[in-house]
Protein backbone atom coordinates (compact mmCIF):
# COMPACT_ATOMS: atom_id res chain seq x y z
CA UNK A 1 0.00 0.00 0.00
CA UNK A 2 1.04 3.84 -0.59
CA UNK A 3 1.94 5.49 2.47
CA UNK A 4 0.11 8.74 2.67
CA UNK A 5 1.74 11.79 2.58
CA UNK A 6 2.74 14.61 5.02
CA UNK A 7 1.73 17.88 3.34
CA UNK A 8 4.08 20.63 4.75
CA UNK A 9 3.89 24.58 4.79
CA UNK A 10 3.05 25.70 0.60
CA UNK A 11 6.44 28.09 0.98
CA UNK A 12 8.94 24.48 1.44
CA UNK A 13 6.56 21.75 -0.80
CA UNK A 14 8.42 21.49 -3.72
CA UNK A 15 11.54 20.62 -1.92
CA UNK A 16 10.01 18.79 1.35
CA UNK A 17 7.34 16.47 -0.87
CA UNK A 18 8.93 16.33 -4.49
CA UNK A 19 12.18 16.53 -3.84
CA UNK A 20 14.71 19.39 -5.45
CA UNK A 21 15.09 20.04 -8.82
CA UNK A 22 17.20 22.49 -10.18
CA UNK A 23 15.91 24.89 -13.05
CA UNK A 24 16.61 28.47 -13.96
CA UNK A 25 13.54 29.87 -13.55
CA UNK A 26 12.26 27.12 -10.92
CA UNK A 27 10.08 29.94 -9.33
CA UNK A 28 6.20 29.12 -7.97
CA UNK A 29 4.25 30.85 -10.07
CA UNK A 30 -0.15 31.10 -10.13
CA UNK A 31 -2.45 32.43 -12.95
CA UNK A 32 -5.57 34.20 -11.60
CA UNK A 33 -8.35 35.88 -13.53
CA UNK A 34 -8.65 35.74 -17.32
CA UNK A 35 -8.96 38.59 -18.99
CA UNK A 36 -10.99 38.63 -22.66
CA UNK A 37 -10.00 36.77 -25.91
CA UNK A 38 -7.83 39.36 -27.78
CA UNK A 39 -7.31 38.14 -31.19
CA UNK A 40 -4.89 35.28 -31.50
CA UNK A 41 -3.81 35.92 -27.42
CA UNK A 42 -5.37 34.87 -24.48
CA UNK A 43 -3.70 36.04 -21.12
CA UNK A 44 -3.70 35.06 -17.48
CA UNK A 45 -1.73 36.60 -14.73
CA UNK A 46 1.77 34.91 -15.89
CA UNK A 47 0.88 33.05 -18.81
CA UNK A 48 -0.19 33.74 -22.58
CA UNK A 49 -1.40 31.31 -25.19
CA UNK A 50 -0.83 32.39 -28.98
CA UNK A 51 -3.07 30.37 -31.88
CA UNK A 52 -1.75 28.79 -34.93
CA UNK A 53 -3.41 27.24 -37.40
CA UNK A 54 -7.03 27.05 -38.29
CA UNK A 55 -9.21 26.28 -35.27
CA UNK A 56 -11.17 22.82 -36.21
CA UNK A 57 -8.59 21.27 -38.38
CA UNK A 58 -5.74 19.16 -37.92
CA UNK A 59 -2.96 22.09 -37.78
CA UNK A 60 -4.46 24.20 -35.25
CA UNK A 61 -2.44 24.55 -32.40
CA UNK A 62 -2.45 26.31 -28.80
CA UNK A 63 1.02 27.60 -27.92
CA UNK A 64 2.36 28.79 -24.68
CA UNK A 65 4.27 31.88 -23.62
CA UNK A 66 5.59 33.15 -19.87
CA UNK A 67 5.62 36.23 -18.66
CA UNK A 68 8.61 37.05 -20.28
CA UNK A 69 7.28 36.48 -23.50
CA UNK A 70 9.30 33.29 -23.86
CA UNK A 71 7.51 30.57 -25.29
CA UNK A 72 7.36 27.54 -22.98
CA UNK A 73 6.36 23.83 -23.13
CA UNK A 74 3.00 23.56 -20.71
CA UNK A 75 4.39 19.90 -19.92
CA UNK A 76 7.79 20.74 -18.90
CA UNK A 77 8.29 24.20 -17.95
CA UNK A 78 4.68 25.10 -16.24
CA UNK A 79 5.71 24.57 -12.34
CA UNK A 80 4.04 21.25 -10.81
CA UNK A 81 3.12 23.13 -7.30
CA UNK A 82 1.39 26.37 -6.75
CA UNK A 83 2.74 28.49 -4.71
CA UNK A 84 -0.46 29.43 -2.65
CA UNK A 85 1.11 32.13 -0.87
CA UNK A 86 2.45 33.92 -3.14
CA UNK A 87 -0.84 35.46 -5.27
CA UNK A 88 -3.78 34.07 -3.79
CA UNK A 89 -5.69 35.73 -1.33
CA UNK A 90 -5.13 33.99 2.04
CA UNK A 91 -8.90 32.85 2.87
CA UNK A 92 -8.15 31.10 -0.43
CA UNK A 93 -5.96 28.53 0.33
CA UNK A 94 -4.79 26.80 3.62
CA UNK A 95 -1.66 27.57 4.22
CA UNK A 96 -0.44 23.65 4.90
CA UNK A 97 -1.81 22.92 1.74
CA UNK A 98 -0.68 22.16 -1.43
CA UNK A 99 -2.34 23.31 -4.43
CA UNK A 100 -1.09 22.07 -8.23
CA UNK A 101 -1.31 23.82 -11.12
CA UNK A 102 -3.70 22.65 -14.31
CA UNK A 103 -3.37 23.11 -17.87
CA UNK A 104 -7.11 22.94 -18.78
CA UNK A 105 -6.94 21.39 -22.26
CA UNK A 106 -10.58 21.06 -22.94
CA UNK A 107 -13.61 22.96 -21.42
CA UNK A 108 -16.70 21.98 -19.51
CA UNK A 109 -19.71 21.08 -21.92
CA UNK A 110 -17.28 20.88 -25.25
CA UNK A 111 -16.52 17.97 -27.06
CA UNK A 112 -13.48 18.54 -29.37
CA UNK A 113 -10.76 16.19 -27.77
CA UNK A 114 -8.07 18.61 -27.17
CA UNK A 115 -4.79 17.92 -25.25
CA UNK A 116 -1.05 18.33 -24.90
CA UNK A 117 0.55 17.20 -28.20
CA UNK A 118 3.34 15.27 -25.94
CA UNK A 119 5.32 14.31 -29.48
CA UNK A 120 5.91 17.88 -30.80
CA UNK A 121 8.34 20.15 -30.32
CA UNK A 122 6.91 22.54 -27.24
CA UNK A 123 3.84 20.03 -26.72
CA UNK A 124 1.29 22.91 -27.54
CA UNK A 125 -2.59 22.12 -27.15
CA UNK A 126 -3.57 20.64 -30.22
CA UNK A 127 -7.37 18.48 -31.32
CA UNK A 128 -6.49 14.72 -31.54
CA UNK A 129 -6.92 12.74 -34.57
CA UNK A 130 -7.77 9.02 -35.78
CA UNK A 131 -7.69 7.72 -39.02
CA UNK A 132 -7.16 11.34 -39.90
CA UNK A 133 -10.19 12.31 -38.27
CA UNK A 134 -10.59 15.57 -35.85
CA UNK A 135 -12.14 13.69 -32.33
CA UNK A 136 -14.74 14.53 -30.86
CA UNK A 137 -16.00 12.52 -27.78
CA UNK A 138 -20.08 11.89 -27.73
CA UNK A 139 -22.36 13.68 -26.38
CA UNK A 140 -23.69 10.93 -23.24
CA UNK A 141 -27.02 11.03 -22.54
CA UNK A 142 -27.79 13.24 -20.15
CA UNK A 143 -23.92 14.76 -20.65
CA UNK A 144 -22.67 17.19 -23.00
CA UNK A 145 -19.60 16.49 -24.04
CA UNK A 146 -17.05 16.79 -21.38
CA UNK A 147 -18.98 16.97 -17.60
CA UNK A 148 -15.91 18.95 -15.73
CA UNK A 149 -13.13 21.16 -17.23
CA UNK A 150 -10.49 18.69 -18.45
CA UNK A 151 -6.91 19.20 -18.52
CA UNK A 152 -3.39 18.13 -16.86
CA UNK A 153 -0.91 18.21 -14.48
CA UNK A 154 2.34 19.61 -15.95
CA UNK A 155 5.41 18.04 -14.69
CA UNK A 156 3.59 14.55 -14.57
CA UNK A 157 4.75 11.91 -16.60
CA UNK A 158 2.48 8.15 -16.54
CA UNK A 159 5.66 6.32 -17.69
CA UNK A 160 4.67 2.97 -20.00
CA UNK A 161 7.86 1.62 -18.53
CA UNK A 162 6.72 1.44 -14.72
CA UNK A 163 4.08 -1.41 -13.37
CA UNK A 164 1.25 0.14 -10.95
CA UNK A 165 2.17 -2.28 -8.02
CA UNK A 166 -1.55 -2.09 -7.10
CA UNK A 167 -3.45 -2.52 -10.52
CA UNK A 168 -0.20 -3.75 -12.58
CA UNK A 169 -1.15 -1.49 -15.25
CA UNK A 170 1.37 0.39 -17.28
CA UNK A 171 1.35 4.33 -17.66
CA UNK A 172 -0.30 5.28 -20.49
CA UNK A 173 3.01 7.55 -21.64
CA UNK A 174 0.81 10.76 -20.98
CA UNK A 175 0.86 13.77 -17.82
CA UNK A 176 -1.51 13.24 -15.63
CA UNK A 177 -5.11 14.14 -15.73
CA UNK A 178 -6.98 16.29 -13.25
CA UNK A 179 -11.06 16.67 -13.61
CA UNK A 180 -11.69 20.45 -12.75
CA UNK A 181 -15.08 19.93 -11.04
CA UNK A 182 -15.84 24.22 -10.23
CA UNK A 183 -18.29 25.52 -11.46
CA UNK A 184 -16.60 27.92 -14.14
CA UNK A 185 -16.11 27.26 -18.05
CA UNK A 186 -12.26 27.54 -18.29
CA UNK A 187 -10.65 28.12 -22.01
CA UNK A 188 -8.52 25.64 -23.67
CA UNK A 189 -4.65 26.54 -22.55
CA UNK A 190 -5.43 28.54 -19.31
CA UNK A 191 -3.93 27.96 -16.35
CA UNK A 192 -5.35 27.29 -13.02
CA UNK A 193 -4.19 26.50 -9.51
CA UNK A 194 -6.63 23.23 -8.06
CA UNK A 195 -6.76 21.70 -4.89
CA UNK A 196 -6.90 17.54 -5.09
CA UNK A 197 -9.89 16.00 -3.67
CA UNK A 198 -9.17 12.31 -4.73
CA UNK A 199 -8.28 10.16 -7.44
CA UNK A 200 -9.60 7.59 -10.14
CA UNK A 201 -7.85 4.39 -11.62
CA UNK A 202 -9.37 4.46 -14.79
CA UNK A 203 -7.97 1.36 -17.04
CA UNK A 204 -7.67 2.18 -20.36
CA UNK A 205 -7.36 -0.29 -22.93
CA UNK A 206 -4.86 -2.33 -20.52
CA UNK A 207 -3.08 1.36 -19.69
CA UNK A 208 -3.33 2.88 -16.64
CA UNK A 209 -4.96 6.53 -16.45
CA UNK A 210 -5.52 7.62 -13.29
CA UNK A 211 -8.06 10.47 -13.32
CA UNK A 212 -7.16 13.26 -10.26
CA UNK A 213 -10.37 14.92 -9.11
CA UNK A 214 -9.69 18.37 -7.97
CA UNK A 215 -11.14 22.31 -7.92
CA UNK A 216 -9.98 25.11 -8.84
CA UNK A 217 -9.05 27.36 -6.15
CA UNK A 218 -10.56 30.25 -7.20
CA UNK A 219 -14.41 28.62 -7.23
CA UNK A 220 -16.59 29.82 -4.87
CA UNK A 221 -17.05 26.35 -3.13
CA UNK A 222 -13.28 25.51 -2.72
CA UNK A 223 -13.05 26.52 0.78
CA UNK A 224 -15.60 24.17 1.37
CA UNK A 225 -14.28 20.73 -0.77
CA UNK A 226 -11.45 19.22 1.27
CA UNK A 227 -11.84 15.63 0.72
CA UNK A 228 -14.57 13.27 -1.52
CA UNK A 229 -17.21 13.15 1.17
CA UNK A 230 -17.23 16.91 1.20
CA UNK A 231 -18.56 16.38 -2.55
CA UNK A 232 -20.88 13.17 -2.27
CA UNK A 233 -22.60 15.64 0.67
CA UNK A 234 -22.60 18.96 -1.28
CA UNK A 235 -22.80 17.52 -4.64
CA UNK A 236 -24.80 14.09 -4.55
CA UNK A 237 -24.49 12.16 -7.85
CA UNK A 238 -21.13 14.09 -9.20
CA UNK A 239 -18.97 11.40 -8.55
CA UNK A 240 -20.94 8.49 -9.49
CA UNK A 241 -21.71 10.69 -13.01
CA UNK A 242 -17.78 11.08 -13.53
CA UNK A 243 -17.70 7.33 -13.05
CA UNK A 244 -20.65 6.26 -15.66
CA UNK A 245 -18.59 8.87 -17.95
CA UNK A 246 -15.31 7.79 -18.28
CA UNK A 247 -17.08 3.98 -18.39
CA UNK A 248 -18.92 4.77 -21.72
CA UNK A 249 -17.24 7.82 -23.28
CA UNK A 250 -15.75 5.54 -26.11
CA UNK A 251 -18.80 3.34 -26.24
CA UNK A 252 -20.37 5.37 -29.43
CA UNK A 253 -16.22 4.59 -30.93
CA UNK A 254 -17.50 1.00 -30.80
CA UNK A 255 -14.99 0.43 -28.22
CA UNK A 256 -15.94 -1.51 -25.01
CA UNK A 257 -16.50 0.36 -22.01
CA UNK A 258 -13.51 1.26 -20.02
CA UNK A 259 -12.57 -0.89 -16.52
CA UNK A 260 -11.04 0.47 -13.49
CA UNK A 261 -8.90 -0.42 -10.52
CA UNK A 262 -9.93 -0.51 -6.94
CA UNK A 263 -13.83 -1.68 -8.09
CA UNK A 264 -13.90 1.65 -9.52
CA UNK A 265 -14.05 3.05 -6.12
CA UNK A 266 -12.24 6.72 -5.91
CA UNK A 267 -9.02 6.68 -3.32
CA UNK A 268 -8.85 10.02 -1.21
CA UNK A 269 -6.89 12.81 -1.52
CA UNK A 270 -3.71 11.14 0.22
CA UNK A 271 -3.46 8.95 -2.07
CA UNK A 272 -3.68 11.24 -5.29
CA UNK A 273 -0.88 13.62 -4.04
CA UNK A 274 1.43 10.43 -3.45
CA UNK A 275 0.32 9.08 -7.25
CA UNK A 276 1.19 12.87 -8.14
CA UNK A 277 4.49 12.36 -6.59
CA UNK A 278 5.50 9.32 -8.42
CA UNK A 279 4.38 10.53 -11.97
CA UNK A 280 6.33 13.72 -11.21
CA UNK A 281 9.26 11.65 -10.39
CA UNK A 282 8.74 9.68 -13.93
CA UNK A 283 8.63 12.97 -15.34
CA UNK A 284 12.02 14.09 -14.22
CA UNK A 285 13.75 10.86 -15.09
CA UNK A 286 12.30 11.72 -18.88
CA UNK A 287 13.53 15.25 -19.00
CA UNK A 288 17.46 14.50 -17.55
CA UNK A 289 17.32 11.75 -20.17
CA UNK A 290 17.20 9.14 -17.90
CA UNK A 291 14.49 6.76 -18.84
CA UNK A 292 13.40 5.66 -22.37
CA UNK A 293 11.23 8.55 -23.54
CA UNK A 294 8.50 6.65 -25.28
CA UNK A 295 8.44 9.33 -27.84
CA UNK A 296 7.63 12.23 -26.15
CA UNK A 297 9.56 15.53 -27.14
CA UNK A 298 10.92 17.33 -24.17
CA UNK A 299 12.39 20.28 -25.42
CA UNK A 300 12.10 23.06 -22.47
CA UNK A 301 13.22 25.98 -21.32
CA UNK A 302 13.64 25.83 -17.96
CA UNK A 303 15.19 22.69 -16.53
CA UNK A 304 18.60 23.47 -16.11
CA UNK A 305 20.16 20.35 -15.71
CA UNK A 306 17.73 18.63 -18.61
CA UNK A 307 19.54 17.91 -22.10
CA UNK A 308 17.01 18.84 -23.67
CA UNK A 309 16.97 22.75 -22.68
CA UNK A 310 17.04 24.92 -25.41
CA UNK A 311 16.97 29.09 -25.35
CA UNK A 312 14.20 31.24 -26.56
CA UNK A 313 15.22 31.88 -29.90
CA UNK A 314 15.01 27.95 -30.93
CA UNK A 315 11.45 27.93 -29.11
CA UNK A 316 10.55 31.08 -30.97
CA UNK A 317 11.79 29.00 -34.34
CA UNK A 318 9.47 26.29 -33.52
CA UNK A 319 6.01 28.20 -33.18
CA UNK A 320 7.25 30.62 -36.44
CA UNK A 321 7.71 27.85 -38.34
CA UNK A 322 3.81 26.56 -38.10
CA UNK A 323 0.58 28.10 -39.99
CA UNK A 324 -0.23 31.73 -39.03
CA UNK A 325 -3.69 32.02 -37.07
CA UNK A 326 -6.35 30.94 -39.70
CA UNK A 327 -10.36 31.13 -40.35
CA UNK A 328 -11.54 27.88 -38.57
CA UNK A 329 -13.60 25.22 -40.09
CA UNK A 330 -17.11 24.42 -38.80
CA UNK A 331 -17.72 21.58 -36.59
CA UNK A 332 -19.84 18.85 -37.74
CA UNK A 333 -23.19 18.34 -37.21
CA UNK A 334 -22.83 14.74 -35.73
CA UNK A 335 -21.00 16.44 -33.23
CA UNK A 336 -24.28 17.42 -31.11
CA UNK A 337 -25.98 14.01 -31.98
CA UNK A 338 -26.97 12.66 -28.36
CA UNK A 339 -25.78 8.84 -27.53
CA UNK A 340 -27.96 6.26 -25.04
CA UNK A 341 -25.67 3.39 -24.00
């Protein structure tokens, strides 16, 4: 069994929990309110996402810049732990606990299948494709499309090469994925601080994909969730919905419906920080080069002892070097079709 873990002060995590890793610009940064859609340039606090491509086809892509202006990988140089005491308002955030920052990939009540292109240079957001075929997940009756904002944990690293000792299930080469379940609509690429309620072992397709339920700091019930019963009391049905959802959601595919560790029972919050720890550890063993990679592109910015650190011009080379901002396509019709399995 995983030992649960002792959460210390926010100000000493990162070093106390995870471990040290040295980086140049290792700083604990947050992203707080959004501000409107400006063209191809959505900002938050510290971080900016810049559009290429034509939304709706296969080259769009979401790209990510810091506050410098650099542009960044979201997987390897967005900072694993928020620092909750550095921009959040104190009644936000307990100051013994430790709150993760999301990269919210796709939004509540959408269906294209956006996420983390792990395999190209900067892993920008990009729409997934089969057969070459834009996804879309079905519409579930009574869900539309996705029933939480979706996203990861950047830093995280599910590594193909390490056997869960519990389920014996092999990472599904992918960061880790957190369920936003506040009740804002976030926007593909922005970046949010959550606090981990708990934690699903979703089986997919013999991988294992273990599903982190969390909130967003910001939502107006977070000082309130601490822990899964505080949602089965406030929010009756939630988890059992986010259950029946990731059981059928490739159903419509004419895939089987997915199976799950644990009797598809969620673990508590203990347990998700300690699976956080361990994919985090994966993660750095793929960045210093120290693991086989599985194909995933880990060119960064900010990990100084990473081979695989480049300097902003080369990152700037890699976004120039893709389709300018585009008119998008429309999204097809089927697209709303509703789906009773």
């Amino acid at each position: 069994m995983r030992a649960p873990l002792l959460l210390y002060s926010s100000s000493c995590v990162l070093r106390a929990v995870f471990g040290s890793f040295p980086a140049c610009r290792q700083q604990l940064v947050t992203q707080t309110t959004a501000v409107p859609h400006l063209y191809t340039l959505r900002k938050t606090m510290h971080y900016q996402t810049v559009e290429r491509g034509s939304p709706n086809t296969p080259d769009y892509r979401i790209y990510f810049k810091n506050s410098d202006g650099n542009y960044i990988s979201p997987f390897h140089d967005i900072p694993l732990i928020a620092e909750a005491e550095q921009d959040l308002p104190a009644k936000k955030a307990k100051k013994s606990e430790v709150l993760f920052n999301m990269v919210v990939e796709v939004p509540r009540w959408s269906n294209a299948k956006m996420e983390i292109a792990t395999k190209e240079p900067l892993n920008p957001i990009m729409q997934d494709v089969k057969k070459g075929k834009l996804r879309y997940v079905a519409n579930i009756f009574p869900h539309k499309g996705y029933i939480w904002n979706y996203g990861a944990i950047p830093q995280t690293w599910e590594d193909p090469n390490h056997t869960d000792s519990e389920t014996k299930c092999c990472g599904d080469n992918d960061p880790i994925d957190v369920c936003d379940i506040g009740s804002k609509v976030c926007f593909p690429g922005q970046v949010i601080q959550v606090k981990v309620l708990g934690i699903l072992a979703m089986i997919d397709e013999g991988e294992m994909d273990w599903k982190v339920i969390a909130i967003n700091v910001e939502d107006p019930d977070a000082k309130n969730l601490n822990n899964l019963e505080d949602v089965r009391k406030s929010r009756p049905g939630h988890l059992e919905a986010t259950v029946d959802w990731f059981r059928k959601y490739k159903v419509p595919d004419g895939k089987p419906e997915n199976q799950f560790g644990f009797n598809a029972q969620f673990q508590d919050k203990d347990f998700a920080v300690e699976i956080i720890k361990s994919t985090h550890e994966h993660w750095r063993a793929l960045v210093q080069k120290k693991t086989n990679s599985g194909g995933i592109e880990c060119k960064n910015i900010s990990c100084c002892d990473s081979p695989f650190k480049c300097n902003a011009e080369e990152t700037s080379y890699v976004v120039q070097s893709t389709p300018e901002l585009g008119h998008g396509q429309s999204v097809p019709p089927e697209v709303d079709k509703w789906h009773f399995v």
